[in-house]
N, C-alpha and C. Protein backbone atom coordinates (compact mmCIF):
# COMPACT_ATOMS: atom_id res chain seq x y z
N UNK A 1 17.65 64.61 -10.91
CA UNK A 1 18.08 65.24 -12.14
C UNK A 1 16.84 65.44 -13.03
N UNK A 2 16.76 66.65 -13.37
CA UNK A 2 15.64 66.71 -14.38
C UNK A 2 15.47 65.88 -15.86
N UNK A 3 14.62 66.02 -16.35
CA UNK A 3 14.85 65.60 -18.32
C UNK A 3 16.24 66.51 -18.85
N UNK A 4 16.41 65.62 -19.71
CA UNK A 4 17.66 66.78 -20.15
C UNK A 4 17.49 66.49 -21.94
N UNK A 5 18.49 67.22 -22.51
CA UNK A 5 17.68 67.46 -23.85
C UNK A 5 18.69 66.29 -24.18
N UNK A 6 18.01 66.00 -25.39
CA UNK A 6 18.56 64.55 -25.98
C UNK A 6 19.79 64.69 -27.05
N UNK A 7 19.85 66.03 -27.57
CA UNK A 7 20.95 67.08 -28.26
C UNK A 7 22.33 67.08 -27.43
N UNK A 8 22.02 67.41 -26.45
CA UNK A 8 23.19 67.19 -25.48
C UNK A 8 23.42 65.60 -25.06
N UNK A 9 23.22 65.01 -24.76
CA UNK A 9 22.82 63.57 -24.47
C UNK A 9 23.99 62.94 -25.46
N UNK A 10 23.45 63.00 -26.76
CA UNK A 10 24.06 62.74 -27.83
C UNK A 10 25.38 63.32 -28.35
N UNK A 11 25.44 64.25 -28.28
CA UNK A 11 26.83 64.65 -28.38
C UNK A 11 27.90 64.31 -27.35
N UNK A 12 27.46 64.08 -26.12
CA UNK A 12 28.06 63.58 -24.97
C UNK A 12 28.94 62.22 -25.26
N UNK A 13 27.57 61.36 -26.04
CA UNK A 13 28.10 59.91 -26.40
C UNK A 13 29.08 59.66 -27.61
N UNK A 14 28.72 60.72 -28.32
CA UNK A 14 29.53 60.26 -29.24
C UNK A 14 30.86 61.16 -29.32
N UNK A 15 30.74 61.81 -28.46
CA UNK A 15 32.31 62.26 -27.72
C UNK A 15 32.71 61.32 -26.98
N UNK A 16 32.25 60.54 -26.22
CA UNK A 16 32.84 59.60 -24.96
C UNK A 16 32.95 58.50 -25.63
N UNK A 17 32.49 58.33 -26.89
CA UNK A 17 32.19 56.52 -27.57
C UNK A 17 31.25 55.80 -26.68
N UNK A 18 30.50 56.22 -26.53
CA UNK A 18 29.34 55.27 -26.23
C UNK A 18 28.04 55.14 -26.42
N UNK A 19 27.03 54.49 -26.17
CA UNK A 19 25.63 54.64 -27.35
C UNK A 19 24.78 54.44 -26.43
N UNK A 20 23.92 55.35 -26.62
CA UNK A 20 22.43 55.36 -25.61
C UNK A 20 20.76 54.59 -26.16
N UNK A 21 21.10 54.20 -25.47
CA UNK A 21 19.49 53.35 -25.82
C UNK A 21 18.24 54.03 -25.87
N UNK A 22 17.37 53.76 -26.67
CA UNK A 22 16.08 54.37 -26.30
C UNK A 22 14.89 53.04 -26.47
N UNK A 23 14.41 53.32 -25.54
CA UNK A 23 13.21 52.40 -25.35
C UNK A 23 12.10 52.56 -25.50
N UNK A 24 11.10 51.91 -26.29
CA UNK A 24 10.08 52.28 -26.08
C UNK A 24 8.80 52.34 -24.86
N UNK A 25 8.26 53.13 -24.06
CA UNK A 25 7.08 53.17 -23.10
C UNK A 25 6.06 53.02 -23.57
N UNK A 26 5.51 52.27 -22.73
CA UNK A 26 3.79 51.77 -22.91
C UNK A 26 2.37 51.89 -21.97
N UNK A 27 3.35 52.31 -20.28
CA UNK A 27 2.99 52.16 -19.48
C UNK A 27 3.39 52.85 -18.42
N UNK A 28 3.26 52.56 -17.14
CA UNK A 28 4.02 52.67 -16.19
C UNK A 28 4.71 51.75 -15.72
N UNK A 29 4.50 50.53 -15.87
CA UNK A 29 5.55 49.50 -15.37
C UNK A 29 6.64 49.56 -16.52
N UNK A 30 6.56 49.50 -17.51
CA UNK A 30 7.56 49.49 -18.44
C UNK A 30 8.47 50.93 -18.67
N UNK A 31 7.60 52.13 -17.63
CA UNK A 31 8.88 53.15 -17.46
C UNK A 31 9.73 52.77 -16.53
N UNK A 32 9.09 52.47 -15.46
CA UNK A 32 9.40 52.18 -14.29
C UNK A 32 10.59 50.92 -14.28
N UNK A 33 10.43 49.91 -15.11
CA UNK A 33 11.50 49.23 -15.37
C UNK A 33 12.58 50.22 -16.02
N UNK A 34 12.45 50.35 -17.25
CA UNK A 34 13.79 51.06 -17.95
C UNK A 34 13.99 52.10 -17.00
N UNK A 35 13.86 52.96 -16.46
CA UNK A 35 14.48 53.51 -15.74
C UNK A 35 15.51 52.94 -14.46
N UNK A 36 14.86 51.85 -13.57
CA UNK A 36 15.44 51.68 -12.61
C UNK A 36 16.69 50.62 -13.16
N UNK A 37 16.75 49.99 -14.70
CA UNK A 37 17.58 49.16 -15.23
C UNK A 37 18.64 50.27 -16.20
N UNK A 38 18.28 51.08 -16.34
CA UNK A 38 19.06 52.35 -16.77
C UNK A 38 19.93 53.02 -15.37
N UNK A 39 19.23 53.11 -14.63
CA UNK A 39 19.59 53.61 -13.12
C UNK A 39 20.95 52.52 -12.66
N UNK A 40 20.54 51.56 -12.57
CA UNK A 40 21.76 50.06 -11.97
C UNK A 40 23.09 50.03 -13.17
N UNK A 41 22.83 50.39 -14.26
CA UNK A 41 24.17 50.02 -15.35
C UNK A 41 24.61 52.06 -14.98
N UNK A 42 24.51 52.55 -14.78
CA UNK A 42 24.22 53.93 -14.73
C UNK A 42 24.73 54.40 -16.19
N UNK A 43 23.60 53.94 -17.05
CA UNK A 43 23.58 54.38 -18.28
C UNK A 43 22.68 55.29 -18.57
N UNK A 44 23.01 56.47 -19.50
CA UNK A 44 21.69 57.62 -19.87
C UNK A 44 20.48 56.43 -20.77
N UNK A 45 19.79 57.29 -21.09
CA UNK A 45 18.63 56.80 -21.20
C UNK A 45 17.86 57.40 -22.52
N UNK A 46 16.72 57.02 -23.51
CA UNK A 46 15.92 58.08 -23.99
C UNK A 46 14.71 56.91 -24.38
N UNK A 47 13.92 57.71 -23.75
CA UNK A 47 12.35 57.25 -23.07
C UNK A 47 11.81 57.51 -24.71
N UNK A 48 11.21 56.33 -25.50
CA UNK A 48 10.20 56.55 -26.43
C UNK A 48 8.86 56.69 -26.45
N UNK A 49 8.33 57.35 -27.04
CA UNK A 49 6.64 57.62 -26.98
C UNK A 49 5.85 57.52 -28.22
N UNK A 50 4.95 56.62 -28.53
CA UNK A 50 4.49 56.95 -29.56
C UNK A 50 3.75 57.61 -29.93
N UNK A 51 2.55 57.99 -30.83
CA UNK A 51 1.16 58.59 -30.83
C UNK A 51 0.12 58.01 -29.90
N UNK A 52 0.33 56.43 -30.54
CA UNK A 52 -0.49 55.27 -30.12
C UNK A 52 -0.12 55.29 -28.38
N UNK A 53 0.55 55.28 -28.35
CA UNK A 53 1.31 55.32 -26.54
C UNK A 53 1.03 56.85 -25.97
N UNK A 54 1.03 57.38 -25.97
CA UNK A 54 0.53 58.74 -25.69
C UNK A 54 -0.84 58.63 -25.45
N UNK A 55 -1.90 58.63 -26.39
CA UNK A 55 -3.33 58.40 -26.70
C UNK A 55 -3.56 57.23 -25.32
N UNK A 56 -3.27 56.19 -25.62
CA UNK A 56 -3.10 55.33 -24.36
C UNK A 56 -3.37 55.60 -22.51
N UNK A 57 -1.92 56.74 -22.46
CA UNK A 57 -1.68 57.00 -21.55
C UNK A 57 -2.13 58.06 -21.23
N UNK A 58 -3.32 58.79 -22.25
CA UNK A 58 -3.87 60.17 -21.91
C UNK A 58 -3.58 61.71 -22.15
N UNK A 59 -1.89 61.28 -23.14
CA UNK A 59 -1.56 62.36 -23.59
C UNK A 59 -0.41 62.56 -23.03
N UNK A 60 0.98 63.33 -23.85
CA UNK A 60 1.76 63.86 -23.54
C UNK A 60 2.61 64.37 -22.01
N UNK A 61 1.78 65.09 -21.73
CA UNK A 61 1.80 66.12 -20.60
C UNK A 61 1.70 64.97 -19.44
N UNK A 62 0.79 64.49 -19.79
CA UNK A 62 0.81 63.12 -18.69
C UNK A 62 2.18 61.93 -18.18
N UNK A 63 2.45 62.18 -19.74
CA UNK A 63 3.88 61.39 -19.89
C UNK A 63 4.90 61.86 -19.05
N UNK A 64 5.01 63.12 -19.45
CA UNK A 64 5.99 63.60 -18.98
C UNK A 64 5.78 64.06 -17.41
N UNK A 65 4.48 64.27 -17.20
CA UNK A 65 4.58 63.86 -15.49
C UNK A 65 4.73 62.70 -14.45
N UNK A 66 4.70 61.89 -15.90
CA UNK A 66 5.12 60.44 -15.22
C UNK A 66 6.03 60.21 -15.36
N UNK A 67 7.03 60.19 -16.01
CA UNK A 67 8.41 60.41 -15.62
C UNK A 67 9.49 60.63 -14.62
N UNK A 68 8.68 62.51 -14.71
CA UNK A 68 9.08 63.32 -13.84
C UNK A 68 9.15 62.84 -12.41
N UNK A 69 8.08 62.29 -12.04
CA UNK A 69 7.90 61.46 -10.40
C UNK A 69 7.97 60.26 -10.14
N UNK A 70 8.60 59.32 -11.45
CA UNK A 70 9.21 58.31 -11.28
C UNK A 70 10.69 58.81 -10.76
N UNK A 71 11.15 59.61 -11.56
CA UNK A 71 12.63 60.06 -11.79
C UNK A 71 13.00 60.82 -10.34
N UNK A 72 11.64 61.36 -9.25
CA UNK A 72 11.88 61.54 -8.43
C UNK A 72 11.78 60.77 -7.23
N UNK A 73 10.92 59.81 -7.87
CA UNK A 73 10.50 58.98 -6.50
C UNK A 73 11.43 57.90 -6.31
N UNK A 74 11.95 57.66 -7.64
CA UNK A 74 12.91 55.86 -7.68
C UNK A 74 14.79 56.76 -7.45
N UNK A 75 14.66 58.07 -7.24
CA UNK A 75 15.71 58.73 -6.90
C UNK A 75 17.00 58.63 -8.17
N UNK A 76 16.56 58.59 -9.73
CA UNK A 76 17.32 58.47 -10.66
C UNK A 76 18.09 59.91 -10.95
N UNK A 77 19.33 59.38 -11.11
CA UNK A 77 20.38 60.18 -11.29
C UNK A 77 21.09 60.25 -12.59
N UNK A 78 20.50 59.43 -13.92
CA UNK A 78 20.89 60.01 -15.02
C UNK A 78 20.21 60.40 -15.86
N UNK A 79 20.71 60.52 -17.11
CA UNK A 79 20.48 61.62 -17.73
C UNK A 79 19.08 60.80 -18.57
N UNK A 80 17.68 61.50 -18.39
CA UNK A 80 17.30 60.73 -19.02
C UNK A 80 16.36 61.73 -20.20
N UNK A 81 16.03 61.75 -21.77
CA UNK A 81 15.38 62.05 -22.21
C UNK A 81 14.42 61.30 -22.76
N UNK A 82 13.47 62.19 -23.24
CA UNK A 82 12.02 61.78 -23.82
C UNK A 82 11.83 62.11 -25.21
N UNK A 83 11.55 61.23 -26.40
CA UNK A 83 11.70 61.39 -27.35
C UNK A 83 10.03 60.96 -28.31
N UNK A 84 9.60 61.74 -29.07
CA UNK A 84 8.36 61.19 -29.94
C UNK A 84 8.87 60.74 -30.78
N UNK A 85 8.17 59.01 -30.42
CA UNK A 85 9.02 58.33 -31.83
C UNK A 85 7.64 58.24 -32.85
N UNK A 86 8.09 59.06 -34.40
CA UNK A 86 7.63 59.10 -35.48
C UNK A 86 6.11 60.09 -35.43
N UNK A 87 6.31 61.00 -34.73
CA UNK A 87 5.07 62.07 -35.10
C UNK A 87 5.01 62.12 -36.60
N UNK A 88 3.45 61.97 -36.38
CA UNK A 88 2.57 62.30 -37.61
C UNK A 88 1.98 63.30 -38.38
N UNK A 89 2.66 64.67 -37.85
CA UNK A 89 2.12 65.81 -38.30
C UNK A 89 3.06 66.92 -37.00
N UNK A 90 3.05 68.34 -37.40
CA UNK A 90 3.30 69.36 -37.16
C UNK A 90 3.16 69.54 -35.56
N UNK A 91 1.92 69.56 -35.39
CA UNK A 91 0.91 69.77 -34.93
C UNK A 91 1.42 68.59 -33.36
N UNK A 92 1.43 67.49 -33.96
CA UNK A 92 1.14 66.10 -32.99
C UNK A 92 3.10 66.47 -32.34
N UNK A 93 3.83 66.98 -33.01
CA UNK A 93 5.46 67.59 -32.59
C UNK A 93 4.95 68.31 -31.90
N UNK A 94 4.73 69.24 -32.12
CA UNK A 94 4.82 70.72 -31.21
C UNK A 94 3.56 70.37 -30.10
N UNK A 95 2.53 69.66 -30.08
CA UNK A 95 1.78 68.73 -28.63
C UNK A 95 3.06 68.53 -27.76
N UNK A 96 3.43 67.65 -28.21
CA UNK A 96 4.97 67.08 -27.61
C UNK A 96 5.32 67.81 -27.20
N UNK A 97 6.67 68.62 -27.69
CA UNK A 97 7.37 69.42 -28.05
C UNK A 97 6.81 70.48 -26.32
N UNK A 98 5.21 71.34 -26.70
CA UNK A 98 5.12 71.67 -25.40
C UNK A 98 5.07 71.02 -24.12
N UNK A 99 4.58 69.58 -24.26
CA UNK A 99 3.94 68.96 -23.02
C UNK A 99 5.82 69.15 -22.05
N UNK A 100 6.68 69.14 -22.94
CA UNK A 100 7.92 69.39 -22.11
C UNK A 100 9.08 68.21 -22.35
């Protein structure tokens, strides 16, 4: 299953009554956990990122290719989005925003 938008995600839950977690990422082991512990409850998901965590990990785009081939390799089947928690500018959104 690809990323899916977190708009939909959300309206999903709070049509169904239920509440989605978002976690924060730091790493790859710590995606790699929440996902495969998101995967076993088969609960959706929304992957946090910070500036500081981004910068870290080399940037955006990176993020989201790490994801992407976790989400393919650990064979996850829900819904999971990616969210910038607390951009600092316009600019540091729409980075995001394109990386996907």
């Amino acid at each position: 299953m690809p990323l899916v938008s977190m708009k939909e995600m959300l309206i999903d839950a709070k049509e169904n009554g239920y509440a989605v977690g978002q976690y924060n990422i730091n790493n790859l082991e710590f995606t790699q956990a929440i996902l495969e512990a998101s995967q076993e409850e088969n609960a959706p998901v929304i992957l946090g990122v910070s500036e500081g965590a981004a910068r870290y990990m080399s940037g955006f785009y990176t993020i989201v290719k790490m994801v992407e081939g976790l989400m393919h390799d650990l064979n996850i089947t829900i819904p999971v989005a990616i969210h910038l928690d607390h951009g600092s500018s316009f600019e540091k959104c729409k980075e995001a925003i394109d990386a996907g």
